[in-house]
C-alpha atoms as a PDB file:
ATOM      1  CA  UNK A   1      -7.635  18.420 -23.724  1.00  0.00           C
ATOM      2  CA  UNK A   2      -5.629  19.404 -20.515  1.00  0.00           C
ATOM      3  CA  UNK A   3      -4.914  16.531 -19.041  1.00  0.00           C
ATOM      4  CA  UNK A   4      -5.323  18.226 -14.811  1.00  0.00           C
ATOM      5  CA  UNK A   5      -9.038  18.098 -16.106  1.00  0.00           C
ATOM      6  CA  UNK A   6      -9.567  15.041 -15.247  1.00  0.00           C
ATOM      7  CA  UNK A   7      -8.584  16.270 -11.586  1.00  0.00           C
ATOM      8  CA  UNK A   8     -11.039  19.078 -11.219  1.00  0.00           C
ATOM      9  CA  UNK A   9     -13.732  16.698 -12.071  1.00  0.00           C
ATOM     10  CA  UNK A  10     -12.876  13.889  -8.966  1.00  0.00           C
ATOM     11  CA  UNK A  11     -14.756  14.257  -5.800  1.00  0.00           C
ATOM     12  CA  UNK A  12     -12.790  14.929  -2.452  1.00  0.00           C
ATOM     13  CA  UNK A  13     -15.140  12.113  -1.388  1.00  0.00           C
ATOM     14  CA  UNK A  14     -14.085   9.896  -4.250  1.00  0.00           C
ATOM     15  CA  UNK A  15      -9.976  10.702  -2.997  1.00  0.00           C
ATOM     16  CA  UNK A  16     -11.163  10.065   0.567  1.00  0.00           C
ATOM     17  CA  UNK A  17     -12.531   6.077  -0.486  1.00  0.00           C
ATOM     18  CA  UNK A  18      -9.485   5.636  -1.847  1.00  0.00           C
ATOM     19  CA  UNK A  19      -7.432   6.710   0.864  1.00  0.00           C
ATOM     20  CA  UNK A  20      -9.543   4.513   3.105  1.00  0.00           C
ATOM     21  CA  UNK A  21      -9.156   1.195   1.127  1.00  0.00           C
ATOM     22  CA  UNK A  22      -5.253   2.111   0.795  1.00  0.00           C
ATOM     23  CA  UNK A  23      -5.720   1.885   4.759  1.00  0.00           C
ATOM     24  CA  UNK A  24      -7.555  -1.258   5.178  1.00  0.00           C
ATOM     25  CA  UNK A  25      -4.549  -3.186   2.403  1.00  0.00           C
ATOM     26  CA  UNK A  26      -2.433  -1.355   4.348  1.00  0.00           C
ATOM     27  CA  UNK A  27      -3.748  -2.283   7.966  1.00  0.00           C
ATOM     28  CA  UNK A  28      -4.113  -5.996   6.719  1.00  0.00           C
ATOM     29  CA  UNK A  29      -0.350  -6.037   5.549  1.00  0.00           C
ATOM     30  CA  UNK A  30       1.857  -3.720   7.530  1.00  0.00           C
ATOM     31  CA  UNK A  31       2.239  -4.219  11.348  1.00  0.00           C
ATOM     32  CA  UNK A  32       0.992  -1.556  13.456  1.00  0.00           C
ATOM     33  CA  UNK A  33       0.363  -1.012  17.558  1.00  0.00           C
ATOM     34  CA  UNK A  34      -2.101   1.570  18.965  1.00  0.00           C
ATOM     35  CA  UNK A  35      -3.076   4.782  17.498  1.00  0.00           C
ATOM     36  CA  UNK A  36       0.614   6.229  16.678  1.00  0.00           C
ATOM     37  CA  UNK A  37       0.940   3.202  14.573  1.00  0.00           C
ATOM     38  CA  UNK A  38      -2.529   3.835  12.785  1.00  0.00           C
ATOM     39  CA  UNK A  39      -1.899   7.618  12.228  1.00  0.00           C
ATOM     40  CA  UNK A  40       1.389   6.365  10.850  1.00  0.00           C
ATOM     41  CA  UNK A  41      -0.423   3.932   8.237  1.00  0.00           C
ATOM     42  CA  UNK A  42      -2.642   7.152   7.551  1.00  0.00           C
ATOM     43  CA  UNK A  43      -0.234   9.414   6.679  1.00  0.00           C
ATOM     44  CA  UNK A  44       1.726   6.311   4.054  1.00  0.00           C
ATOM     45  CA  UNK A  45      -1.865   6.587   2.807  1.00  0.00           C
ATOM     46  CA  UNK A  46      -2.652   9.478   2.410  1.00  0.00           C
ATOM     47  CA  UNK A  47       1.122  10.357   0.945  1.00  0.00           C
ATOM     48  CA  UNK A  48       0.494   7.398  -1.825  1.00  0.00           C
ATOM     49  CA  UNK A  49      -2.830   8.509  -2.666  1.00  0.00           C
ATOM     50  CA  UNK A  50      -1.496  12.245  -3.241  1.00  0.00           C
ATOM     51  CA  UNK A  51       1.737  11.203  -5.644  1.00  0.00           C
ATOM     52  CA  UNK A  52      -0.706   8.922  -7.280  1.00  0.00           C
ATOM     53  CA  UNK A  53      -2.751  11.867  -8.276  1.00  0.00           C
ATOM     54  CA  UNK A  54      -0.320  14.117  -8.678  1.00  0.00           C
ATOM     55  CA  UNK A  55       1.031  11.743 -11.435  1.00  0.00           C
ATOM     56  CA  UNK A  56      -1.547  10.192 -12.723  1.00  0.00           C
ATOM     57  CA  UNK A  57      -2.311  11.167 -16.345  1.00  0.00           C
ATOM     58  CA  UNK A  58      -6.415  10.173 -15.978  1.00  0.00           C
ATOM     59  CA  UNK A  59      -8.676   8.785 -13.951  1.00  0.00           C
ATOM     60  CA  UNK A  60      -8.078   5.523 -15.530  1.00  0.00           C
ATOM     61  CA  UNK A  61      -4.190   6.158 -14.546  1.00  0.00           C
ATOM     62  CA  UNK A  62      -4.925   7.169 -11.007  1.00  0.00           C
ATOM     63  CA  UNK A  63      -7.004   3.937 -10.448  1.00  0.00           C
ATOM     64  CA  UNK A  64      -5.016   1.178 -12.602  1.00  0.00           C
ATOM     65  CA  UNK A  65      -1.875   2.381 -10.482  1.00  0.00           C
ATOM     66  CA  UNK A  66      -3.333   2.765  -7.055  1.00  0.00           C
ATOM     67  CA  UNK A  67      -5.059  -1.026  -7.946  1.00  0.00           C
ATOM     68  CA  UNK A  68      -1.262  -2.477  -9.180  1.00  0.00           C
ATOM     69  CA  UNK A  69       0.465  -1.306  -6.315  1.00  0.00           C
ATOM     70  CA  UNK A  70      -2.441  -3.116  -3.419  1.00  0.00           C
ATOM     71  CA  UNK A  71      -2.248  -5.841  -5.944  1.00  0.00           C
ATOM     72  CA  UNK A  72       1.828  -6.119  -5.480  1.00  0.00           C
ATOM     73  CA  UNK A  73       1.496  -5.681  -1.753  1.00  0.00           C
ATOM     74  CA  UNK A  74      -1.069  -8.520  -1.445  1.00  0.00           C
ATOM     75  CA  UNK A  75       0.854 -10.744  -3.950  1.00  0.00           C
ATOM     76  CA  UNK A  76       4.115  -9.836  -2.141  1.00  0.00           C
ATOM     77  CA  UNK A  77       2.172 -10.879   1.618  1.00  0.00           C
ATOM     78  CA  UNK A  78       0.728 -14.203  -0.223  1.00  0.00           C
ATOM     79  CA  UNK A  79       4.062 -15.034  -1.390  1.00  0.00           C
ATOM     80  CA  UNK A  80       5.675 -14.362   2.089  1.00  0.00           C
ATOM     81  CA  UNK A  81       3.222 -16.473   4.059  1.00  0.00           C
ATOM     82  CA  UNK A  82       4.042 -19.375   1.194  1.00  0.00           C
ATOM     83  CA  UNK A  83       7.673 -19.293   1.637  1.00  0.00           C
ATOM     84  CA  UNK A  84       7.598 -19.170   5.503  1.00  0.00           C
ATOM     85  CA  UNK A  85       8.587 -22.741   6.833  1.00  0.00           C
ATOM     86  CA  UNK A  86       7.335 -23.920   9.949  1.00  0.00           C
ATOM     87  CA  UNK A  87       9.741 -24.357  13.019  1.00  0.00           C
ATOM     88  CA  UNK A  88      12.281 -27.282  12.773  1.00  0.00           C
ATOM     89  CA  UNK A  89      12.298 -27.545   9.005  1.00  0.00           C
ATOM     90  CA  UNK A  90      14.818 -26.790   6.543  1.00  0.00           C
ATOM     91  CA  UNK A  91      15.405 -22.862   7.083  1.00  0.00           C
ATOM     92  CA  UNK A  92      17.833 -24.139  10.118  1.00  0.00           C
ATOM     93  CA  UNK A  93      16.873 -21.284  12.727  1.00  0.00           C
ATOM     94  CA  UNK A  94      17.148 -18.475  10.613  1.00  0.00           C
ATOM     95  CA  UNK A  95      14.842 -15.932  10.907  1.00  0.00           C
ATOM     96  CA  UNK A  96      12.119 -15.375   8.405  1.00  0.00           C
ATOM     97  CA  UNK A  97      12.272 -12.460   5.564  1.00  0.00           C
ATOM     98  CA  UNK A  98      11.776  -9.064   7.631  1.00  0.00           C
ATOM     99  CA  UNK A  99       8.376  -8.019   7.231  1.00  0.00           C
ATOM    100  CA  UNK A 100       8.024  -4.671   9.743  1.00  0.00           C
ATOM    101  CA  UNK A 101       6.747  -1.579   8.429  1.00  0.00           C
ATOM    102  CA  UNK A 102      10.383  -0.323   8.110  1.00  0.00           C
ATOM    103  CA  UNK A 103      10.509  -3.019   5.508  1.00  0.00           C
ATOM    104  CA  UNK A 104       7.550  -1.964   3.687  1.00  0.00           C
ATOM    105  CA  UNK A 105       7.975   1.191   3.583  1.00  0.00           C
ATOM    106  CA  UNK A 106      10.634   1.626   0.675  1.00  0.00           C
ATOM    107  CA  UNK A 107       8.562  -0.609  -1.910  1.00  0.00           C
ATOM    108  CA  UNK A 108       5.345   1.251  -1.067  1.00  0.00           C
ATOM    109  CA  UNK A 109       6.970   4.424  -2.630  1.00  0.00           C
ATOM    110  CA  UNK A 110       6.249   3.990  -6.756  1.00  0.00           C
END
């Protein structure tokens, strides 16, 4: 079997849902500010989603990596929240692990 099959048979609507929930991890995890910053989180999305399925070798591929990577990111947030210390503790005044979307950016790409 030709394994791009699997490609002709997904729905544009199908890509589309997936693109959307990559926004709403994304919008819950990366900071943004008006409507530059959300076209900005559209276009990581929409980039992810396309060398997801351009590399995927099935469905089953397309969705188990798509799921690992929001998986990482919301481990990765939970993890940074944890570790943050409140002011006056032990951290001394040093600032807390950069979290910006210029951050993010590199370990979004897989």
């Amino acid at each position: 079997m030709d394994t791009g099959d699997w490609r002709t048979q997904l729905q544009p609507e199908y890509r589309q849902r997936m693109v959307n929930k990559i926004m709403e991890t994304l919008k819950r995890h990366l900071p943004f500010s008006g409507p530059e910053g959300l076209q900005e989180l559209k276009k990581i999305a929409l980039r992810f989603e396309e060398k997801i399925f351009t590399t995927a070798t099935s469905q089953s591929d397309y969705l188990r990596k798509i799921s690992l990577k929001m998986l990482t990111m919301e481990t990765k947030s939970q993890n940074t929240m944890s570790n943050s210390l409140p002011p006056n503790s032990a951290n001394n005044g040093r600032s807390p692990p950069d979290t910006g979307l210029d951050g993010q950016l590199g370990r979004m790409v897989i």
